[in-house]
PDB file of N, CA and C in Angstrom:
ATOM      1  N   UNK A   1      89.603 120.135  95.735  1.00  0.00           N
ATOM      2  CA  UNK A   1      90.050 118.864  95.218  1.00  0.00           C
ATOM      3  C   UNK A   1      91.181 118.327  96.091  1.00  0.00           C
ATOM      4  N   UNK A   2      90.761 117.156  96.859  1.00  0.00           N
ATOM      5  CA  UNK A   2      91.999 116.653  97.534  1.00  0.00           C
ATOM      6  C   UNK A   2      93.277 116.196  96.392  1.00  0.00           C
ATOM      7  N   UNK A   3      94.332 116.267  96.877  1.00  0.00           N
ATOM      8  CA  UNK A   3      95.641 115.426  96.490  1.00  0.00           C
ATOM      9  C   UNK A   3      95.824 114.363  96.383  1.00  0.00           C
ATOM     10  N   UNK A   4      95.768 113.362  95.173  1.00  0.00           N
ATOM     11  CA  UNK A   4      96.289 111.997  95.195  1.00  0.00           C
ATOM     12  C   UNK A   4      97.588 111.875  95.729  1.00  0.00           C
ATOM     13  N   UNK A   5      97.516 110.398  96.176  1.00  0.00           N
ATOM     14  CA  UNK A   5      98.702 110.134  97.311  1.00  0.00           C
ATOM     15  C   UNK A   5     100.130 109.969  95.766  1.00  0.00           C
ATOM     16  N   UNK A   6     100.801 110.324  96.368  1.00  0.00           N
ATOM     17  CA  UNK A   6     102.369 110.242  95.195  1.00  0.00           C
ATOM     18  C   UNK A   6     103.444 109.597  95.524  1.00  0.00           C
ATOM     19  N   UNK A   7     104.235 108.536  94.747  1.00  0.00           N
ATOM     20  CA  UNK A   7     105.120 108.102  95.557  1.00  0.00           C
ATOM     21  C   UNK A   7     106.411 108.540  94.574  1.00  0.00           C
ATOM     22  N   UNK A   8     107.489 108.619  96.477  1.00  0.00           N
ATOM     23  CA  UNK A   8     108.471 109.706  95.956  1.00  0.00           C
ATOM     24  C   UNK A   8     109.503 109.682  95.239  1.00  0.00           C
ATOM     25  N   UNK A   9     109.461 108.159  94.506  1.00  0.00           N
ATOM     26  CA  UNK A   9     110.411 107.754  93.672  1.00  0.00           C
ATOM     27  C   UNK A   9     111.613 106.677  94.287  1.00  0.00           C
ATOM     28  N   UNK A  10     112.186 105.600  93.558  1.00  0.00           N
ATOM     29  CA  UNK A  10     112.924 104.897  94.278  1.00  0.00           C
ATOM     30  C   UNK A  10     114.106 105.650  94.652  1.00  0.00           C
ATOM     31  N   UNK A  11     114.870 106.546  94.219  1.00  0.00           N
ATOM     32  CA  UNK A  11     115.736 106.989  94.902  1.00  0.00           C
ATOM     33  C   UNK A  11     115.625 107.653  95.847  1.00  0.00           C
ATOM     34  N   UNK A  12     114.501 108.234  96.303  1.00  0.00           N
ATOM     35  CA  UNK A  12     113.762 109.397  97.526  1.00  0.00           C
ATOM     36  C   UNK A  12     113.133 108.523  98.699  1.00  0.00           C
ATOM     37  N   UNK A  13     113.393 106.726  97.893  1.00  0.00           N
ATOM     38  CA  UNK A  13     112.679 106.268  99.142  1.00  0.00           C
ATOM     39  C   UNK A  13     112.983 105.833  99.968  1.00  0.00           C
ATOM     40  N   UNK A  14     113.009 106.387 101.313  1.00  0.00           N
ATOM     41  CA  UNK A  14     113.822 106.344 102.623  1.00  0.00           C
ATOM     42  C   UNK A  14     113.596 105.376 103.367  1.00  0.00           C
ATOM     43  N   UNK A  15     112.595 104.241 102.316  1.00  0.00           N
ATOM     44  CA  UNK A  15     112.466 102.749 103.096  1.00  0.00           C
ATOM     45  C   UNK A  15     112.753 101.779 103.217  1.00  0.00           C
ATOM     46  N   UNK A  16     114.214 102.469 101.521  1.00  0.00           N
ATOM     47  CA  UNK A  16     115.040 100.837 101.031  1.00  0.00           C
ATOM     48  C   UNK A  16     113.993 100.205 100.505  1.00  0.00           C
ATOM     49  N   UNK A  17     114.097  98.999 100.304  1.00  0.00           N
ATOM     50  CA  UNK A  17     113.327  98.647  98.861  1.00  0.00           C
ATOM     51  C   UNK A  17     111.940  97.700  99.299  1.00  0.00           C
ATOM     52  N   UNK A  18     111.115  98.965  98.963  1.00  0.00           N
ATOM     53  CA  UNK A  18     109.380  98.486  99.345  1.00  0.00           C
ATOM     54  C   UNK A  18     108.843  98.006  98.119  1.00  0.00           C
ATOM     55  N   UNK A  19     107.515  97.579  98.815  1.00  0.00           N
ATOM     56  CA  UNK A  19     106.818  96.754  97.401  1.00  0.00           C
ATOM     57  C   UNK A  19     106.962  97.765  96.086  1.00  0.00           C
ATOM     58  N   UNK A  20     106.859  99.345  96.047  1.00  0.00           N
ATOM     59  CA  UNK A  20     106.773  99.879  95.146  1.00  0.00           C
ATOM     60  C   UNK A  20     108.482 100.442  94.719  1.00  0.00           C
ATOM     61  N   UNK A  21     109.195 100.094  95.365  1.00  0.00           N
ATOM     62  CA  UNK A  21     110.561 100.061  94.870  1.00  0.00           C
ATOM     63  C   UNK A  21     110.547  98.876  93.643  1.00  0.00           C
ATOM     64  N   UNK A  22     110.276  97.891  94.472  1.00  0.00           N
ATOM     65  CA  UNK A  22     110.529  96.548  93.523  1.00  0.00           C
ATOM     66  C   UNK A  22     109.607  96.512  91.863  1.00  0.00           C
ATOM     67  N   UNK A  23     108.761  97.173  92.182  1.00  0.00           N
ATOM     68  CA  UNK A  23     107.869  97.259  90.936  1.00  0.00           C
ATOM     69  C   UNK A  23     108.991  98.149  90.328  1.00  0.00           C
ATOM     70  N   UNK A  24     109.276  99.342  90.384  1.00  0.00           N
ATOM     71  CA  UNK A  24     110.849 100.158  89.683  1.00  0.00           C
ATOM     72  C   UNK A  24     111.422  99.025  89.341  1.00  0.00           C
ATOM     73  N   UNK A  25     112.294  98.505  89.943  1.00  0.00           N
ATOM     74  CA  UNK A  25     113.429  97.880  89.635  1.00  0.00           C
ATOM     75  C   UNK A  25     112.512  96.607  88.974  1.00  0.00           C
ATOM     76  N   UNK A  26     111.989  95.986  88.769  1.00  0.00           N
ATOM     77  CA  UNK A  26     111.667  95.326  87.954  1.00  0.00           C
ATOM     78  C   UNK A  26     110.652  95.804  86.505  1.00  0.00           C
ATOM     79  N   UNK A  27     110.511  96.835  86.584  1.00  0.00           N
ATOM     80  CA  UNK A  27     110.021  97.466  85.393  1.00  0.00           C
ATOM     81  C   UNK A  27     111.396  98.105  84.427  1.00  0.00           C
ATOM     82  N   UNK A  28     112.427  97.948  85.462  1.00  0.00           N
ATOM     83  CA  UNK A  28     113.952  98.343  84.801  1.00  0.00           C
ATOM     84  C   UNK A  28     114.409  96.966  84.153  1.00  0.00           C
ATOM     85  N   UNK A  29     113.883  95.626  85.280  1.00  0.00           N
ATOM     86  CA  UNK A  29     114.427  94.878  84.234  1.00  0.00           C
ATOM     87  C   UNK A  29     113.628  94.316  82.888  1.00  0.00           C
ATOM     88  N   UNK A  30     112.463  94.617  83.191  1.00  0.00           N
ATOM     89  CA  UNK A  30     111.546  94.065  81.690  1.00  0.00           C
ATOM     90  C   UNK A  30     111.931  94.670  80.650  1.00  0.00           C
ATOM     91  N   UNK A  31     112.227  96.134  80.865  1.00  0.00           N
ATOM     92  CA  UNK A  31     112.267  97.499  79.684  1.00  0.00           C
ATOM     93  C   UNK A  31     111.303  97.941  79.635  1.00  0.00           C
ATOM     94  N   UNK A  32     110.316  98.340  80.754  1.00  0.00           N
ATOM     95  CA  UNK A  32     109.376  99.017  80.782  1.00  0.00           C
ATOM     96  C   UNK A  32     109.487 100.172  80.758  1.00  0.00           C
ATOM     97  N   UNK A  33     110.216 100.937  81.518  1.00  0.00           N
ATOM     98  CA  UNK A  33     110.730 102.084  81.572  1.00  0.00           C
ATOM     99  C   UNK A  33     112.294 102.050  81.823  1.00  0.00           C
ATOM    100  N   UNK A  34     112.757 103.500  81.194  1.00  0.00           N
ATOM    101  CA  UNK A  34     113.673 103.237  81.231  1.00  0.00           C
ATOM    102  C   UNK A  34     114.779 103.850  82.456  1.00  0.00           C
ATOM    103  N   UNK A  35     115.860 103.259  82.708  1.00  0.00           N
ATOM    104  CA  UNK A  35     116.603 103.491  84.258  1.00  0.00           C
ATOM    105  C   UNK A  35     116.881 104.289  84.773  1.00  0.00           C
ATOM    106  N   UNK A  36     116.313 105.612  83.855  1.00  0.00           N
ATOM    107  CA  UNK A  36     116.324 106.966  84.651  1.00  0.00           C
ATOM    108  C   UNK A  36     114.921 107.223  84.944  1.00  0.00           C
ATOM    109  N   UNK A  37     114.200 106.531  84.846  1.00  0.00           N
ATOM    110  CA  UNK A  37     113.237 107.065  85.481  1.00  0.00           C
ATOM    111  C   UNK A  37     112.675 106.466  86.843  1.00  0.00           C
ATOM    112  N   UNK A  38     112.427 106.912  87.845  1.00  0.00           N
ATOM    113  CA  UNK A  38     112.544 106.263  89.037  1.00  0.00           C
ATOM    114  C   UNK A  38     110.755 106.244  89.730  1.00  0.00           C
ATOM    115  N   UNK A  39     110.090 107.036  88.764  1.00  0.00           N
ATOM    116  CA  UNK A  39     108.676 106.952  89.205  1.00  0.00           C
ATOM    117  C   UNK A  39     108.401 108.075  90.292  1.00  0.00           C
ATOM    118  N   UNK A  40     108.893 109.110  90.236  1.00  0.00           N
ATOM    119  CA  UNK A  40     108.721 110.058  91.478  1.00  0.00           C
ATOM    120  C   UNK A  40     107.653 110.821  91.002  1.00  0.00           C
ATOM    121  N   UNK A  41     106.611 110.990  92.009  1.00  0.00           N
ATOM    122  CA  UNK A  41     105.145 111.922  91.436  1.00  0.00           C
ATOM    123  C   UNK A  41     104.749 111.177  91.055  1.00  0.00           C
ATOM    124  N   UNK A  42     104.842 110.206  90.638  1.00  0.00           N
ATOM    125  CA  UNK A  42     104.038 109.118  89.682  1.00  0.00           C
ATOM    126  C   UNK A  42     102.844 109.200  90.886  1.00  0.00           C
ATOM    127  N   UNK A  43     101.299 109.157  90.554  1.00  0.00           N
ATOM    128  CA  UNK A  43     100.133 108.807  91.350  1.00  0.00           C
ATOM    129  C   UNK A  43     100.058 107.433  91.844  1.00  0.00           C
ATOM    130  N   UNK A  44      99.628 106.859  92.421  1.00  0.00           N
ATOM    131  CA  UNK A  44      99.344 105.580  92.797  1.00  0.00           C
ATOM    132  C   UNK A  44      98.177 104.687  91.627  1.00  0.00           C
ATOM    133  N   UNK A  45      97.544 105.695  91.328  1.00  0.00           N
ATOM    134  CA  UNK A  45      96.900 104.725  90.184  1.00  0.00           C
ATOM    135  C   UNK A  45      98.135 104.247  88.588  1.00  0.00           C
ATOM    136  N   UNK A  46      98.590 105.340  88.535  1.00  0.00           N
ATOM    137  CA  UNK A  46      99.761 105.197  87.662  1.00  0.00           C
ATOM    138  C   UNK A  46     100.981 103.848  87.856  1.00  0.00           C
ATOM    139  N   UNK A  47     101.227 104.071  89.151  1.00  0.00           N
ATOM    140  CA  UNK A  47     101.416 102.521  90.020  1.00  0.00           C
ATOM    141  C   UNK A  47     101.376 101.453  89.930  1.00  0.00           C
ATOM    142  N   UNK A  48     100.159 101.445  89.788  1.00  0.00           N
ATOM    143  CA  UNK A  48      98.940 100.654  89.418  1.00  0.00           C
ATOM    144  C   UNK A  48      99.308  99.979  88.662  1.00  0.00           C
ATOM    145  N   UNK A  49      98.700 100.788  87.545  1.00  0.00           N
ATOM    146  CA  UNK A  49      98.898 100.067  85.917  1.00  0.00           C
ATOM    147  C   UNK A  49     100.454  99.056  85.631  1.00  0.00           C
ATOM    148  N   UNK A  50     101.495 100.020  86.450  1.00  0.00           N
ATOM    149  CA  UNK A  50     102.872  99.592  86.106  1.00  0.00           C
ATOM    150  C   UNK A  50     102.816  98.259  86.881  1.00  0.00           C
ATOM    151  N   UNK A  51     102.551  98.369  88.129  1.00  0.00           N
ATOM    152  CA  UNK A  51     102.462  96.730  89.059  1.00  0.00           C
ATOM    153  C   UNK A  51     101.519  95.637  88.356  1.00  0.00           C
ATOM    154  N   UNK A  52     100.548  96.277  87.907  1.00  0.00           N
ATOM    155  CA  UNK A  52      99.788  95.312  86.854  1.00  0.00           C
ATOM    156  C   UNK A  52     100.674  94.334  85.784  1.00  0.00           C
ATOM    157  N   UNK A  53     101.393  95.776  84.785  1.00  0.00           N
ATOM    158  CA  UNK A  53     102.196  95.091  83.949  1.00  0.00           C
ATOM    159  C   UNK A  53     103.372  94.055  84.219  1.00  0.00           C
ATOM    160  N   UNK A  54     103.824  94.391  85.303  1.00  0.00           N
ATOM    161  CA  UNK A  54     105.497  94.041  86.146  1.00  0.00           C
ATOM    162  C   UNK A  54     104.555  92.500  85.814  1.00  0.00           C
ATOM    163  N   UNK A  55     103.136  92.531  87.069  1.00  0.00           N
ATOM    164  CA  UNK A  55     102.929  91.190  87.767  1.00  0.00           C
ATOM    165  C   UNK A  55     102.856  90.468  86.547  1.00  0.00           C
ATOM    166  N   UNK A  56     102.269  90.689  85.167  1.00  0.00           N
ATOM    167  CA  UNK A  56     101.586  89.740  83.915  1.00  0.00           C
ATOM    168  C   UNK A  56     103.090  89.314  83.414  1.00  0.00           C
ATOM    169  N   UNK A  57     104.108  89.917  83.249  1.00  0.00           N
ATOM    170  CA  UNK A  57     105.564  89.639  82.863  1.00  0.00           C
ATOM    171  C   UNK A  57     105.798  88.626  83.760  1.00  0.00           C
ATOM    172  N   UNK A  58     106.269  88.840  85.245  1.00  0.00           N
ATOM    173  CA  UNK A  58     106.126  87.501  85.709  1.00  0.00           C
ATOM    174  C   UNK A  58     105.715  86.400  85.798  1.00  0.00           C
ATOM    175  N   UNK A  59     104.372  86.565  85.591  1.00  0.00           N
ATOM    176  CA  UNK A  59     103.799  85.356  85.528  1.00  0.00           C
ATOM    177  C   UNK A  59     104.177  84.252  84.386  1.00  0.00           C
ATOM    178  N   UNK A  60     105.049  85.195  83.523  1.00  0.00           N
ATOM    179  CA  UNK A  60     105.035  84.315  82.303  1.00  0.00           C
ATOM    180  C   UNK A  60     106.320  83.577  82.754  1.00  0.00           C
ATOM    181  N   UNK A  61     107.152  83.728  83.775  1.00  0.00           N
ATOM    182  CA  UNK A  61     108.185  83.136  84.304  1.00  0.00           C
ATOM    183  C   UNK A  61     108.288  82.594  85.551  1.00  0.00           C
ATOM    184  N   UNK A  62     106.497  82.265  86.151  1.00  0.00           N
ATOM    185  CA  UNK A  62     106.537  81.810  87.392  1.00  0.00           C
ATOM    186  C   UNK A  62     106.623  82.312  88.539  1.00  0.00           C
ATOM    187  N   UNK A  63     107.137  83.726  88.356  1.00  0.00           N
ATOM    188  CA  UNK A  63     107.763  84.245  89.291  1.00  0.00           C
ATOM    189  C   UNK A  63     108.730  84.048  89.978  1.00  0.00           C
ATOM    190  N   UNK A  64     109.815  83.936  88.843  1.00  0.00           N
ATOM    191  CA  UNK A  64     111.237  83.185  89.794  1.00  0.00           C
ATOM    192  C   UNK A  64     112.151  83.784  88.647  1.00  0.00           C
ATOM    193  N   UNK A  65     113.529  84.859  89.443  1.00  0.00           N
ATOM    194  CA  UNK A  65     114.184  85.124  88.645  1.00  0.00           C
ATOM    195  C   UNK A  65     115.822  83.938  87.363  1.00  0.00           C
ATOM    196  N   UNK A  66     115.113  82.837  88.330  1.00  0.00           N
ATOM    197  CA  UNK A  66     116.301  81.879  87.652  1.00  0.00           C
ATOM    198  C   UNK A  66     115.435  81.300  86.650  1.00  0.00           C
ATOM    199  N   UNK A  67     114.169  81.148  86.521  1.00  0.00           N
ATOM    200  CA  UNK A  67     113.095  81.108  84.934  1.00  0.00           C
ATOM    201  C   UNK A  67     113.798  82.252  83.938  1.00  0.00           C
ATOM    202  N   UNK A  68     113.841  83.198  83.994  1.00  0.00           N
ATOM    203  CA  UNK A  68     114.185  84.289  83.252  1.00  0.00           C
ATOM    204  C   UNK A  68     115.072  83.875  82.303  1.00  0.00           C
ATOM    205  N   UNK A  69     115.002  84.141  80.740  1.00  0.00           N
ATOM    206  CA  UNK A  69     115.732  83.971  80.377  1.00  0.00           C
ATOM    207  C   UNK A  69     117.486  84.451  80.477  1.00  0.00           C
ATOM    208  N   UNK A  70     118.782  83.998  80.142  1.00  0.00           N
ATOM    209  CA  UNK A  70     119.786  84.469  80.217  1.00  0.00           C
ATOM    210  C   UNK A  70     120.292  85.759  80.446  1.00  0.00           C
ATOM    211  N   UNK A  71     119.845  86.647  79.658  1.00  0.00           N
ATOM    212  CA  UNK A  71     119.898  87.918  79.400  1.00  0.00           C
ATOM    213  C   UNK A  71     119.415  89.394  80.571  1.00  0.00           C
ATOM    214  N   UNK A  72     117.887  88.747  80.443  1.00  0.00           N
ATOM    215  CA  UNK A  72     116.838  88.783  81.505  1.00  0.00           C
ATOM    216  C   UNK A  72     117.363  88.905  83.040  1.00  0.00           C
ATOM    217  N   UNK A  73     117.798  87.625  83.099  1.00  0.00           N
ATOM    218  CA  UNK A  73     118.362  87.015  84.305  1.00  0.00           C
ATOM    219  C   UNK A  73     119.654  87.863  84.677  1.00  0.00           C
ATOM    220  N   UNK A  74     120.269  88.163  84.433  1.00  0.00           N
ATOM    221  CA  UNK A  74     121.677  88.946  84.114  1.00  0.00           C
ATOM    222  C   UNK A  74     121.372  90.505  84.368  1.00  0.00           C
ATOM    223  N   UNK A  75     120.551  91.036  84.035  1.00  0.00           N
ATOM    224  CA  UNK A  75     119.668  92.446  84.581  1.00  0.00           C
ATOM    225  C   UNK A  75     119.240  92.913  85.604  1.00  0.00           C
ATOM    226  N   UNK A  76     118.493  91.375  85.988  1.00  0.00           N
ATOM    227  CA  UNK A  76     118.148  91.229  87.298  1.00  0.00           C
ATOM    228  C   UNK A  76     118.745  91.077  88.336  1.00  0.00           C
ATOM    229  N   UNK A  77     119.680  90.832  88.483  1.00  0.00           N
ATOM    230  CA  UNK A  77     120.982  90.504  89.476  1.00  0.00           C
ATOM    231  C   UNK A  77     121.625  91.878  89.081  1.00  0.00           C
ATOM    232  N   UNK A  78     121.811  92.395  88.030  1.00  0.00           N
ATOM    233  CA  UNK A  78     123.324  93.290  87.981  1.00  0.00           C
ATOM    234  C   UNK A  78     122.215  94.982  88.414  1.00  0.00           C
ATOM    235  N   UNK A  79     120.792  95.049  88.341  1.00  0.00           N
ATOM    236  CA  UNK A  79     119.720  95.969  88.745  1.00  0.00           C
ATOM    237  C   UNK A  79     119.970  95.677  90.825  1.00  0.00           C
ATOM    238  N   UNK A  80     119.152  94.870  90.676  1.00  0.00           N
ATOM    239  CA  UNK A  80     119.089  94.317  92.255  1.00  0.00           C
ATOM    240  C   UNK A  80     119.912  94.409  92.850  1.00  0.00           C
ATOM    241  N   UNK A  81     121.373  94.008  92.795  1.00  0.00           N
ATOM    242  CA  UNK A  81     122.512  94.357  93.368  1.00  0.00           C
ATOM    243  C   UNK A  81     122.960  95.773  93.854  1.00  0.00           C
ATOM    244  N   UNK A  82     122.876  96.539  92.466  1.00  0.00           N
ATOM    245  CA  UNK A  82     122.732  98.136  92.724  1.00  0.00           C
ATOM    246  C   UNK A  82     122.161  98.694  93.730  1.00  0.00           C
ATOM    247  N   UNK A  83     121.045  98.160  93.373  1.00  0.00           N
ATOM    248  CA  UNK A  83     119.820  98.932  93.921  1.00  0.00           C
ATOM    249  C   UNK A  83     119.743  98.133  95.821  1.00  0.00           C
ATOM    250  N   UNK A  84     120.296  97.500  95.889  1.00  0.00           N
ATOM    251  CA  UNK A  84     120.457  96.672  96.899  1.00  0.00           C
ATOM    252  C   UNK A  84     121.700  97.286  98.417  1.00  0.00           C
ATOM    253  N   UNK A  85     122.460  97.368  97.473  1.00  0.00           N
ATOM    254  CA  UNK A  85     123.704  98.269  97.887  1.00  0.00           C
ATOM    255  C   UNK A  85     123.702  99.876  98.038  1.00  0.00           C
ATOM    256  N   UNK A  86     123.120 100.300  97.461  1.00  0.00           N
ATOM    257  CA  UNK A  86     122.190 102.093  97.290  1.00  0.00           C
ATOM    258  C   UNK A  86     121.321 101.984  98.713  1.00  0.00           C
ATOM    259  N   UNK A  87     120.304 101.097  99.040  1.00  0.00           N
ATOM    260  CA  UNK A  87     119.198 100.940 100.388  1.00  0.00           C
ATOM    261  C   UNK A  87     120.234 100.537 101.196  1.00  0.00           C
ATOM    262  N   UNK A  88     121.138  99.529 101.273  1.00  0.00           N
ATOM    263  CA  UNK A  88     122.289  99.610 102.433  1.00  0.00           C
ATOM    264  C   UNK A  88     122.967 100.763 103.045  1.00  0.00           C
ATOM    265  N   UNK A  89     122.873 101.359 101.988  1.00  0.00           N
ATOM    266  CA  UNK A  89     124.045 102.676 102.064  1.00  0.00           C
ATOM    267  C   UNK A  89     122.929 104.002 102.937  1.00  0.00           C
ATOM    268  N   UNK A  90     122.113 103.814 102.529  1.00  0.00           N
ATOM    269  CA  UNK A  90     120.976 104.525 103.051  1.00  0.00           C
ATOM    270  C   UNK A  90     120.284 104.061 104.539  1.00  0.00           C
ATOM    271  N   UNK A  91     121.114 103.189 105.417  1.00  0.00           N
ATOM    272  CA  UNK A  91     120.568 102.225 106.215  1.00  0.00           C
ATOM    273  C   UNK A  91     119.904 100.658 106.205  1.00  0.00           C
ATOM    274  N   UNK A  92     118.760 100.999 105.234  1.00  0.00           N
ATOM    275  CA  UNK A  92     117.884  99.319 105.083  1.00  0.00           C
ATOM    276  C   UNK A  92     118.683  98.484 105.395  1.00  0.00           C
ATOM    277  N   UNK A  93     117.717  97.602 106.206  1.00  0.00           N
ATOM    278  CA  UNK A  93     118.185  96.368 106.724  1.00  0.00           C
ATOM    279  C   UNK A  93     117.092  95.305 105.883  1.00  0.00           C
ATOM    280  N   UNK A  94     117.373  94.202 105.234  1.00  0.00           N
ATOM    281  CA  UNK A  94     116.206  93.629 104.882  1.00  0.00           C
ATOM    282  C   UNK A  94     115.835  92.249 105.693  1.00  0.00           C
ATOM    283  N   UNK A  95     116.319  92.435 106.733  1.00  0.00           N
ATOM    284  CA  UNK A  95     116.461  91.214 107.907  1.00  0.00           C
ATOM    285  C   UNK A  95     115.014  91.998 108.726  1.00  0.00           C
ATOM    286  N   UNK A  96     115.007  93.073 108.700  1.00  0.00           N
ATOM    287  CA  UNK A  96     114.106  93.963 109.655  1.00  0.00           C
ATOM    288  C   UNK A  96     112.470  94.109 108.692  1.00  0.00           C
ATOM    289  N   UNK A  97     111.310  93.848 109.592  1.00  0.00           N
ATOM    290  CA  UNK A  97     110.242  93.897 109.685  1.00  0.00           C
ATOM    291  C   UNK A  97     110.240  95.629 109.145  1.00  0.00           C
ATOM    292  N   UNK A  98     108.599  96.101 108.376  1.00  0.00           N
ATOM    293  CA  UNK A  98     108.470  97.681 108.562  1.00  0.00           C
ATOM    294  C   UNK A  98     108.494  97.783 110.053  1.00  0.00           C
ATOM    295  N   UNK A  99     107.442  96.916 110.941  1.00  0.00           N
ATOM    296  CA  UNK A  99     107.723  97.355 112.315  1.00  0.00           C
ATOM    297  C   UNK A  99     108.849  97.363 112.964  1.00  0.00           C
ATOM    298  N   UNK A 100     109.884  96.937 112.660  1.00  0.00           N
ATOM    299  CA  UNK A 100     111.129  96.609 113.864  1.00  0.00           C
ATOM    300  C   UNK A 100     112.083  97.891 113.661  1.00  0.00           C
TER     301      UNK A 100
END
């Protein structure tokens, strides 16, 4: 039986904040899960489901964090920031391409 692919969790991820970071941190701000959990081992189909849910939440706001309600909105900035400053600290540049 091969190995499903696993991803190593947002704090393990040494890429600063990838598409599957952002699904974390925005599943932190819906209350999907909660902020200790960072998704490590999680399978990619498991992923899945969560990027599914993240994307249907957005949509109900356009996809724009200044739609969000007050509260909402306030999570999202005080999450992102963190988590923003954590991938700095770790190197990430978000000016830089994966290739560059």
């Amino acid at each position: 039986m091969k190995n499903k692919p696993i991803y190593s969790g947002f704090h393990q991820d040494s890429h600063g904040i990838t598409t599957l970071g952002r699904v974390v941190l925005d599943a932190w701000v819906f209350g999907f899960i909660p902020e200790t959990e960072d998704c490590a081992g999680w399978d990619l189909g498991r992923m899945q489901v969560l990027m599914d849910r993240v994307e249907k939440e957005w949509d109900k706001y356009g996809n724009l964090p200044s739609n969000l309600p007050p509260e909402l909105r306030q999570r999202h900035v005080e999450i992102y920031q963190k988590a923003m400053a954590e991938a700095r600290a770790k190197g990430w540049n978000p000016e830089l391409d994966d290739d560059e």
